[in-house]
C-alpha atoms as a PDB file:
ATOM      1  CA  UNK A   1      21.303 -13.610 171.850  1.00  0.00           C
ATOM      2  CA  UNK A   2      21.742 -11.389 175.411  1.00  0.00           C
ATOM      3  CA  UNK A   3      18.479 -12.730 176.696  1.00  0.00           C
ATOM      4  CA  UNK A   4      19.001 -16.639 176.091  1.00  0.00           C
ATOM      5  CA  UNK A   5      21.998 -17.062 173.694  1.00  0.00           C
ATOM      6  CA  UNK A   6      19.508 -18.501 171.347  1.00  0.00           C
ATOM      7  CA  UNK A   7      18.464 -21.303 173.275  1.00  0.00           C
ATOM      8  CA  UNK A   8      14.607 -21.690 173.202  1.00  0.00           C
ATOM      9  CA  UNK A   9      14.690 -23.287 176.359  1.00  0.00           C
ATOM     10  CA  UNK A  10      17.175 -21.365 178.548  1.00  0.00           C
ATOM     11  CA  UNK A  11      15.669 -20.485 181.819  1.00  0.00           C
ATOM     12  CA  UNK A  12      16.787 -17.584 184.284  1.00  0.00           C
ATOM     13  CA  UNK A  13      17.046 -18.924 188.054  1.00  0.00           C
ATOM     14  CA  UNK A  14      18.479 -16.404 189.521  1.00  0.00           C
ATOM     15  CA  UNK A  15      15.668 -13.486 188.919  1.00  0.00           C
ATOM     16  CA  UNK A  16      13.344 -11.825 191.740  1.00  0.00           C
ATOM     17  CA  UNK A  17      11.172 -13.495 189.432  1.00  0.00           C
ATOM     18  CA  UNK A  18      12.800 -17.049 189.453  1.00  0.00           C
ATOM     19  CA  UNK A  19      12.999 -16.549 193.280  1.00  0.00           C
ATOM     20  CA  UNK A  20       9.351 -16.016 193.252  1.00  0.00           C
ATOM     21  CA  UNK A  21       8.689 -19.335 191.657  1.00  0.00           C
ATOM     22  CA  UNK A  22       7.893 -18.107 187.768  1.00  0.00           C
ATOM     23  CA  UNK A  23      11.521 -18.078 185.724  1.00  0.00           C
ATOM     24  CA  UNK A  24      12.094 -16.472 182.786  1.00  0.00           C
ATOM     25  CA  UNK A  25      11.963 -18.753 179.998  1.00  0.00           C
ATOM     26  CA  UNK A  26      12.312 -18.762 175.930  1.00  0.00           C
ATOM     27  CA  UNK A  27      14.517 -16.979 173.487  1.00  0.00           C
ATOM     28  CA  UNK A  28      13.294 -13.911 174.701  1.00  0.00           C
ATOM     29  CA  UNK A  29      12.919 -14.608 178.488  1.00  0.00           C
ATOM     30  CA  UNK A  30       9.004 -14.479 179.418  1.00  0.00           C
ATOM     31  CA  UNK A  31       7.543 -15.568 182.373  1.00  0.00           C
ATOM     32  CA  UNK A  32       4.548 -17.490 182.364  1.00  0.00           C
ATOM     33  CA  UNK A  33       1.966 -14.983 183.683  1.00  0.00           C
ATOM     34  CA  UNK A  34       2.850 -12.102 180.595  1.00  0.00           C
ATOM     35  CA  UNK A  35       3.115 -14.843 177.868  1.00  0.00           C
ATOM     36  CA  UNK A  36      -0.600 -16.188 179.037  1.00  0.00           C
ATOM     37  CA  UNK A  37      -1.901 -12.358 178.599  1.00  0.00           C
ATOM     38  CA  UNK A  38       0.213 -12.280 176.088  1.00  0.00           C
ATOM     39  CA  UNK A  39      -0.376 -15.116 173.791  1.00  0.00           C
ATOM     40  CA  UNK A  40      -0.859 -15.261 170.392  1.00  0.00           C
ATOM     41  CA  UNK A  41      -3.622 -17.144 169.132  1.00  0.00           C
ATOM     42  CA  UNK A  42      -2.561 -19.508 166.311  1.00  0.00           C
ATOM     43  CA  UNK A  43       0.846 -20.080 167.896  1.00  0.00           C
ATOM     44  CA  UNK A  44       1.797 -22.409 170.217  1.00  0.00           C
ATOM     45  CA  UNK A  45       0.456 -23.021 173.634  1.00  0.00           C
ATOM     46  CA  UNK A  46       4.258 -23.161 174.686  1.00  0.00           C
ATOM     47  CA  UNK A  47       6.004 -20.935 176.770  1.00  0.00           C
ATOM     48  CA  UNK A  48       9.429 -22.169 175.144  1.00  0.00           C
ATOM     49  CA  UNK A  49       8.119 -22.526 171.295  1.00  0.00           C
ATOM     50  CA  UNK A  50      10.071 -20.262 169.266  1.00  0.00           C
ATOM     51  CA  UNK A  51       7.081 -18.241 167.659  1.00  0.00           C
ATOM     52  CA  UNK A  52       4.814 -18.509 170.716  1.00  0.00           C
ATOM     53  CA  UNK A  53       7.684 -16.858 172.861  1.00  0.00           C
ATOM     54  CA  UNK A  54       9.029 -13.583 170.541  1.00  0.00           C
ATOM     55  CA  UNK A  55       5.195 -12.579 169.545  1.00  0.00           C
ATOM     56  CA  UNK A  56       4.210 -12.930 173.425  1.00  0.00           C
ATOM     57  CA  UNK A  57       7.179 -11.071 174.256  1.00  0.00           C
ATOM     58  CA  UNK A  58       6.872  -8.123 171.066  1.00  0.00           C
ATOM     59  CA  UNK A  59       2.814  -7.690 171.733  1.00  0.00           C
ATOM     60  CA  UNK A  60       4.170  -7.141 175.493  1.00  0.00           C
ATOM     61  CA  UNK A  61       6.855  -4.888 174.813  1.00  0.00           C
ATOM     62  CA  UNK A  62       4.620  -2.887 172.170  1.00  0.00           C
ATOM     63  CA  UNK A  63       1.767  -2.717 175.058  1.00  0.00           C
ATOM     64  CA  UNK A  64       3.892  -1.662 177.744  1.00  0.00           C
ATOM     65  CA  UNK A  65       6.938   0.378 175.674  1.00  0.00           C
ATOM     66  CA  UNK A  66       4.899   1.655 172.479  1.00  0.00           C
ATOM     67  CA  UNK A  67       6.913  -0.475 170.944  1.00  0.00           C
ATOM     68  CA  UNK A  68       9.891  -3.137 171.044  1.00  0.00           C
ATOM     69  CA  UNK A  69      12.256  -0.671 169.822  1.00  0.00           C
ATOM     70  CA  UNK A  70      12.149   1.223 173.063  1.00  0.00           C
ATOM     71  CA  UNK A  71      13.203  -1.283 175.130  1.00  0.00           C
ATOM     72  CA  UNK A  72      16.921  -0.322 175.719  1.00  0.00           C
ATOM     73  CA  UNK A  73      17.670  -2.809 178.971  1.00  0.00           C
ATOM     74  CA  UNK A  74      18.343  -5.635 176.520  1.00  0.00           C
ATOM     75  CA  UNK A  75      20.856  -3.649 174.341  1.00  0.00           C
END
């Protein structure tokens, strides 16, 4: 709800990386280059699909945090 207020196409325009040309998009507020490394195969090829979006965004969180649970900024 804090990233997108559960809107699966909400899109940030106002980020360094919206001002860099690749917004934030989906429920939880990936840009384009992480969900491609990202990606889920099996899921959607869409940035703003639901499932696509949140597994993109928890293998990225788990790769880069150890897990999704330690990312506080969203909290």
């Amino acid at each position: 709800m804090r990233e997108s207020s559960g809107n699966p196409n909400a899109q940030n325009g106002w980020d360094v990386n919206a001002q860099k040309g690749t917004p934030s998009k989906g429920l939880l507020q990936v840009i384009q280059p992480t969900f491609n490394a990202y990606h889920v195969a099996g899921t959607a090829g869409s940035l703003t699909d639901p499932v696509a979006n949140i597994t993109a965004a928890a293998n990225y969180a788990a790769d880069r945090y150890g897990s999704i649970d330690n990312v506080n900024s969203a909290y």
